[in-house]
Each structure stands twice: as C-alpha cells, then as structure tokens.
Protein backbone atom coordinates (compact mmCIF):
# COMPACT_ATOMS: atom_id res chain seq x y z
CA UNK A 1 -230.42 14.18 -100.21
CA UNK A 2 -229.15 10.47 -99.78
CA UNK A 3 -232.61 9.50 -101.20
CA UNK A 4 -232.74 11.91 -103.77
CA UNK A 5 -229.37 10.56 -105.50
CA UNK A 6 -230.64 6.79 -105.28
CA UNK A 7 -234.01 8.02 -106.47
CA UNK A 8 -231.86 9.46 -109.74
CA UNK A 9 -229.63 6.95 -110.14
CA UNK A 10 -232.60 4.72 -110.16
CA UNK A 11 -234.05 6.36 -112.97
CA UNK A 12 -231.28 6.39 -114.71
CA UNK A 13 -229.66 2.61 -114.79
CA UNK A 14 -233.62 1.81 -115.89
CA UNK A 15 -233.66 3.13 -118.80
CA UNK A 16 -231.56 0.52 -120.57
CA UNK A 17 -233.18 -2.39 -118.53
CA UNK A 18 -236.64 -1.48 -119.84
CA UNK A 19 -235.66 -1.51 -123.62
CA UNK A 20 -234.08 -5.01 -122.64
CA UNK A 21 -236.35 -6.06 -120.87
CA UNK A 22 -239.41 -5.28 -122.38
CA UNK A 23 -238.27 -4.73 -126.46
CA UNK A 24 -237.68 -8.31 -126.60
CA UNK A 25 -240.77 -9.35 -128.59
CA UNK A 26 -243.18 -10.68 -125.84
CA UNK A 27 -246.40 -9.94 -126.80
CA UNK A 28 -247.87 -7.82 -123.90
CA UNK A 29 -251.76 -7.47 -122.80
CA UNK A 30 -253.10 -3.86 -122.50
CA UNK A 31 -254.01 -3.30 -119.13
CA UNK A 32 -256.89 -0.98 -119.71
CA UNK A 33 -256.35 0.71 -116.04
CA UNK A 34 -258.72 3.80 -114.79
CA UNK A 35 -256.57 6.06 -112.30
CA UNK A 36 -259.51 7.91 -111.27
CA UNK A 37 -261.40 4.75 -110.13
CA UNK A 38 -260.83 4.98 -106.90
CA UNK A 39 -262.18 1.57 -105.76
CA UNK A 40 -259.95 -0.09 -107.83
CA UNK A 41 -257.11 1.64 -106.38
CA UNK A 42 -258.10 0.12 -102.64
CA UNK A 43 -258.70 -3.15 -103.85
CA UNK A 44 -254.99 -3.18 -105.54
CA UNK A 45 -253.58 -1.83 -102.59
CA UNK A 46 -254.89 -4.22 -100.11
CA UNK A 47 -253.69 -6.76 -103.01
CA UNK A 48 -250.36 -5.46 -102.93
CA UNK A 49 -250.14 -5.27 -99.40
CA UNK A 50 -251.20 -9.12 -98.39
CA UNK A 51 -249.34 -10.76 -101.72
CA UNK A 52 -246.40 -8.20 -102.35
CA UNK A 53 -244.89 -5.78 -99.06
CA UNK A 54 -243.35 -8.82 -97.75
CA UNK A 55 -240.95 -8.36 -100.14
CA UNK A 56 -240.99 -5.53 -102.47
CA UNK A 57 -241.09 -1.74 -100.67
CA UNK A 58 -242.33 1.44 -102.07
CA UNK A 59 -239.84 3.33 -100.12
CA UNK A 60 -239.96 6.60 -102.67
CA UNK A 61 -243.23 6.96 -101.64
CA UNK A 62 -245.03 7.72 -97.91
CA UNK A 63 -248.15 6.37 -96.41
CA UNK A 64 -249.67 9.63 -96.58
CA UNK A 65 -249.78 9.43 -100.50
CA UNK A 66 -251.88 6.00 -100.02
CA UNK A 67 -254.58 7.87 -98.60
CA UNK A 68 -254.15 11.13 -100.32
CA UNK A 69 -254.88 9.18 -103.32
CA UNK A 70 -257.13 6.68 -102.82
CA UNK A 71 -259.66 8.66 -100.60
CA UNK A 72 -258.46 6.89 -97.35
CA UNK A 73 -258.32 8.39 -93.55
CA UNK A 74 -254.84 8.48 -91.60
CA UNK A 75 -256.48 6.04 -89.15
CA UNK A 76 -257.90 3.34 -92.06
CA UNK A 77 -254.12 3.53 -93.93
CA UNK A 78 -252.75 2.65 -90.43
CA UNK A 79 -255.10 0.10 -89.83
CA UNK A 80 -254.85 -1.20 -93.29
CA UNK A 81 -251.79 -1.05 -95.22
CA UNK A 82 -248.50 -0.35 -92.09
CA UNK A 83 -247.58 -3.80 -91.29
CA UNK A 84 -243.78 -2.05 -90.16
CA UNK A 85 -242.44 -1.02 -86.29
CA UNK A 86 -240.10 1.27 -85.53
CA UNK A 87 -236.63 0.30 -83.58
CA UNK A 88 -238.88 1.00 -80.58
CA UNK A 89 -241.65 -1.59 -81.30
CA UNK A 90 -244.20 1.18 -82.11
CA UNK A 91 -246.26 1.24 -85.50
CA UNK A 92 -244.72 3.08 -88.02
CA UNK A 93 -246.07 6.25 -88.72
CA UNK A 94 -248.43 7.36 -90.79
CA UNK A 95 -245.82 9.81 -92.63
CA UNK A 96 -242.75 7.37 -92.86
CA UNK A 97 -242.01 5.49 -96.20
CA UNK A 98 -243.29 2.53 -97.62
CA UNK A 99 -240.62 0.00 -96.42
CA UNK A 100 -240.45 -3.82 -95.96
CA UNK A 101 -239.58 -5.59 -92.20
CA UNK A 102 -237.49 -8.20 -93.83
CA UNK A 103 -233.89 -7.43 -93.27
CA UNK A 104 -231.10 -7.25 -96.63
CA UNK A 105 -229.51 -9.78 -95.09
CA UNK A 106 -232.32 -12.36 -94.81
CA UNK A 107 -233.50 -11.84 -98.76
CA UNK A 108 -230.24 -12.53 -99.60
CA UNK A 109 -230.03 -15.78 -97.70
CA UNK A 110 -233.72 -16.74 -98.52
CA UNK A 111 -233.65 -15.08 -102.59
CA UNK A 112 -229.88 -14.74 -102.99
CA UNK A 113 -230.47 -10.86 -103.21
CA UNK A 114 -233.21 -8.34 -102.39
CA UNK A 115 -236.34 -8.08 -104.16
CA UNK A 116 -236.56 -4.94 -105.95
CA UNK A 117 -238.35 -1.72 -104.83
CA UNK A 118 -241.05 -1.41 -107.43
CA UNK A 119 -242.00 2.48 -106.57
CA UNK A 120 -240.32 3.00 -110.13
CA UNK A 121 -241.98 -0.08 -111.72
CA UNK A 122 -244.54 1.59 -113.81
CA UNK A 123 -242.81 4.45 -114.96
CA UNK A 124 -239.84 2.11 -116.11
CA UNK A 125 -241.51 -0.58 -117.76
CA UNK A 126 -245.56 0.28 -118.14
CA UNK A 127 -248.53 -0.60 -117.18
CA UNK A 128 -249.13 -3.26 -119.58
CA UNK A 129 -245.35 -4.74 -118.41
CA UNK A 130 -246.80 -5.45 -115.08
CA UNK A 131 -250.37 -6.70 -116.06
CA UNK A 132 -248.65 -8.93 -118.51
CA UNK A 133 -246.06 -9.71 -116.42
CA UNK A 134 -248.12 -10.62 -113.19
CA UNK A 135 -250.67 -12.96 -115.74
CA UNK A 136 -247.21 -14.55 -117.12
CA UNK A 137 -246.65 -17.20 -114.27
CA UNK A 138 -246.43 -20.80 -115.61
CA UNK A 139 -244.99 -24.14 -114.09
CA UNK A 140 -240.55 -24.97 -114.25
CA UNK A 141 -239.77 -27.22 -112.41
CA UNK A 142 -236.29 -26.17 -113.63
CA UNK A 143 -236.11 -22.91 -111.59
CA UNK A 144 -235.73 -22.48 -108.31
CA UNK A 145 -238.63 -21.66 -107.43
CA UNK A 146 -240.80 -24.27 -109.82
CA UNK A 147 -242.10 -21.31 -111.93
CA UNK A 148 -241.04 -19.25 -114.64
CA UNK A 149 -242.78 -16.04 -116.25
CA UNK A 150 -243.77 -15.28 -119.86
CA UNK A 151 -242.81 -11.97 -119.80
CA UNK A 152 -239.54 -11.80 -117.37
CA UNK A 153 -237.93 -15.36 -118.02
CA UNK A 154 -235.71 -16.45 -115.10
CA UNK A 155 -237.39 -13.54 -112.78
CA UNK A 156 -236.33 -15.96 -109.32
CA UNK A 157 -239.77 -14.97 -108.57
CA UNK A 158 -241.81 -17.37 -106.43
CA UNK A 159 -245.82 -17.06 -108.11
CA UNK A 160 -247.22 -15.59 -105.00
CA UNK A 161 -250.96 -15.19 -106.46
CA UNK A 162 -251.23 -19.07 -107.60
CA UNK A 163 -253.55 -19.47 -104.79
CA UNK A 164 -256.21 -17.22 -106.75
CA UNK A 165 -255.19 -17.35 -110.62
CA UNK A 166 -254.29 -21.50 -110.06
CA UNK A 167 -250.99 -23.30 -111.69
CA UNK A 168 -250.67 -22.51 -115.73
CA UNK A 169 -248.10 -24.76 -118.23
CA UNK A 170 -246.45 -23.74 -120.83
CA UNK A 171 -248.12 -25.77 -124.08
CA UNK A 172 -246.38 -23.96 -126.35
CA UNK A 173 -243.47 -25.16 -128.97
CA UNK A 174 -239.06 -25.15 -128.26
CA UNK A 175 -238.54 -21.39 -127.61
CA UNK A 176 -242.35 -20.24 -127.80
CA UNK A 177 -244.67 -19.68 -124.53
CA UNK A 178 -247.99 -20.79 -124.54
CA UNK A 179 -250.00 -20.87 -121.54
CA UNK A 180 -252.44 -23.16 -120.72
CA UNK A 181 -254.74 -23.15 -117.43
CA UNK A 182 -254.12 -26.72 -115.56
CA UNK A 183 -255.24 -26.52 -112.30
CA UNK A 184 -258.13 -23.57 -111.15
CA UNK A 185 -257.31 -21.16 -108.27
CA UNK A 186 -260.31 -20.20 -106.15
CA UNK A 187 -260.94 -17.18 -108.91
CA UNK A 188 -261.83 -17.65 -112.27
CA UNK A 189 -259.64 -16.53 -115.08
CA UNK A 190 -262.06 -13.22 -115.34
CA UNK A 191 -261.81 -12.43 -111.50
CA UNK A 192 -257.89 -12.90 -111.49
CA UNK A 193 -257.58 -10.49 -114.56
CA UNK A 194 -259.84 -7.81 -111.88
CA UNK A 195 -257.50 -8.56 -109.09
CA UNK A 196 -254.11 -7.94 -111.92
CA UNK A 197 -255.53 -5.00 -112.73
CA UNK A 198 -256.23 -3.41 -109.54
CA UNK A 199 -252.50 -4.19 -108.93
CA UNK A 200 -251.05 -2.94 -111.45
CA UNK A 201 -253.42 0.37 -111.51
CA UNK A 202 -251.89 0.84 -107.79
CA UNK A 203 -248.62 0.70 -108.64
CA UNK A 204 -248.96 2.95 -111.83
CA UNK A 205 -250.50 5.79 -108.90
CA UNK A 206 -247.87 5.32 -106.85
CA UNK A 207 -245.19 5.64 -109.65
CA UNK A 208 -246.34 8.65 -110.07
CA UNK A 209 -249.28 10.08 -107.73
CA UNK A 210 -249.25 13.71 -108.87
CA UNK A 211 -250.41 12.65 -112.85
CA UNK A 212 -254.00 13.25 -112.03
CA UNK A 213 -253.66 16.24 -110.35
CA UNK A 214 -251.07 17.78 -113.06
CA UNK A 215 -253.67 16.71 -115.87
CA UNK A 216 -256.78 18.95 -113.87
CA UNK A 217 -254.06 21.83 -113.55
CA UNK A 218 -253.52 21.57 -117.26
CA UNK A 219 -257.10 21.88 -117.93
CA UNK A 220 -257.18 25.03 -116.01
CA UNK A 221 -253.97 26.21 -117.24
CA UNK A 222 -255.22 25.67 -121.06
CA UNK A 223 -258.41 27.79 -120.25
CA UNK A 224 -256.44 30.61 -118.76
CA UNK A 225 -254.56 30.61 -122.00
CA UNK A 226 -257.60 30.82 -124.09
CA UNK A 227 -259.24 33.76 -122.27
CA UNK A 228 -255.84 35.56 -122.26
CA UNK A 229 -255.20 35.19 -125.78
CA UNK A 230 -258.30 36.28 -126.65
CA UNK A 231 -258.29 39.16 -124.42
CA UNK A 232 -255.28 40.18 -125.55
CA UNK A 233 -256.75 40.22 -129.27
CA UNK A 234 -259.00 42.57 -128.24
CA UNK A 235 -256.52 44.45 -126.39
CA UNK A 236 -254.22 44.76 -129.59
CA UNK A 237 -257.53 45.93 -132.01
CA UNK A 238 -258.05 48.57 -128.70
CA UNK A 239 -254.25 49.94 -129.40
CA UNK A 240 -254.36 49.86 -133.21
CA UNK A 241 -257.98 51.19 -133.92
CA UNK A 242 -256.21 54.46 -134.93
CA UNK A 243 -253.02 53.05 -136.57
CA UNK A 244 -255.91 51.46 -139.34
C-alpha cells in the first residue's frame, strides 16, 4: 500500500515539473525508439545497468518484468542485470524490485541528495526528453561536477557515458547552447546515438511494460467489435423483416 501512495504521489508532483522542465524552449531530438525490437531493449538494459543502477533504481518495477519483456530467462536476468544482496548476503531475487546498494545516506554525502528513481522518467517527461537529454552533456567547469546539460541545466549530474560519446563544449553565443564535439570517445557520434537510444527505449518499457501488450488486446478487442456489430445488424433485419 506504502508503495502504492509514493507511486501516486509520484505521478502527481510530476506533472508540473515536466511542463517546467521540458516547455522551456530546448529544442529536443526525436528519439525514433522501436518497443518491439527486442535487441535493442537488451542492449539498453545492459547500458543502463553498467552506466546508470549505481545510482538511479527502478524500484516500481521487478526483475521479472526485465525478462518478461525483453525475452530473457530468470537465470540470464540474475546473471545479468541483479547487482543487489539481501540483509543476508544472498543475491537478490529474481522477483524483488529494481533497487540501488548505495545507501540514502551516502548519495547525500557524495551528491548532496539521492539520485532520482527514473521508473517514472518516460512517462513524465518523454522519450525524446531522455534521448535529448542523455546527448545534452557538454563541459562547465563551473558546476560541480565539470559538466552541464543542454536540456536539464544545473542537473548535478556527473556525464557518466563521456567515456563512449567523448567531452562536447558549448560553442554557442551568451544564453544559447551549441555543442561542439572536442575530444572523441571510443564510439563515434553514430554509435553513441545507438547506445542513447537503446537507453532511452529501455526506460520507456519499463515506464510502462504493459503498452505493447494493451495495444495487441486492442486489436483483438476492435475485431470483436466489428463482428458483433455486424452480427447484430443482421440480427436487427432478422427481428424487423415483418415490421417492413
């Protein structure tokens, strides 16, 4: 119950942080993601978990949904993607939530507060948000962290994928972005824009993981409509024949 309240309350303080956040005239790249490709879903969930659990969790959601959706065993999720122990020392199971190992206390001391749970992300902000938002890292030295984001300025975000997109500056003119490529990462600008993508098409699944299935119910629902209404013409011409 405790987690259905948060889960509400969640959903309901985001609403005005995503017209903020994301209504204030950044330009934002489509993100062109393909739910039913299910490759690209393992490849942004292996992303996700090497670049991102550290820190964020996806504690709405369960393991099980991880390879429900992406076509995973039990056994290759375990092996894969739970990184988490329980107060016993054992492996977390294969049914528990998504959560992180570092402690509320220690983000506060290391970030000043706790990264955000980004279970909600997608449905909050968009696909495009988090493409954009993940391609918006540039150099600052004014921040704490020595980087600052085109989309989500001020984010006290360290840029935990410059080791594969490489170190971008901001070219542009007093109070206008402009990035510029400096320094390579080990992928090129086309590989990096794969590896976004597969992110942020994970995290739109796990936002919501039933979509897919609700849009082949629909299908089937829409056709069962169809037949009935038109049996149900002929049933009505049956009951009037003599009326006319």
């Amino acid at each position: 119950m405790k987690k259905i309240l948060t889960l509400s309350l969640v959903m309901f303080l985001g609403a005005p942080g995503l017209a903020q956040s994301s209504g204030g005239g950044v330009h934002l790249e489509e993100a062109n993601v393909d739910l039913t490709d299910q490759a690209s879903l393992q490849r942004g969930a292996e992303y996700f978990f090497d670049y991102c659990i550290g820190c964020h969790s996806l504690q709405y959601e369960r393991y099980t949904t991880i390879a429900k959706g992406l076509g995973l065993s039990e056994e290759q999720v375990t092996e894969k993607f739970i990184h988490t122990r329980t107060e016993k020392g054992d492996p977390s199971a294969v049914g528990s939530l998504i959560e992180i190992a570092m402690r509320p206390e220690d983000a506060e001391q290391w970030f000043a507060q706790p990264a955000p749970d980004l279970t909600l992300t997608a449905r909050q902000r968009g696909a495009d948000w988090i493409y954009s938002m993940l391609q918006g890292f540039y150099l600052d030295e004014g921040t704490t962290f020595g980087v600052n984001n085109r989309v989500f300025p001020d984010m006290g975000m360290p840029h935990v994928l410059w080791e594969l997109q490489g170190w971008q500056e901001n070219v542009g003119e007093e109070g206008h972005v402009e990035l510029e490529l400096k320094k390579e990462g080990s992928m090129s600008p086309e590989e990096f824009d794969d590896v976004v993508r597969d992110i942020t098409a994970f995290l739109v699944y796990m936002g919501e993981p039933i979509q897919l299935e609700r849009e082949r119910i629909g299908v089937w629902a829409l056709g069962f409509l169809v037949i009935f209404t038109f049996l149900a013409y002929l049933l009505k011409k049956e009951y009037w024949r003599d009326v006319h």
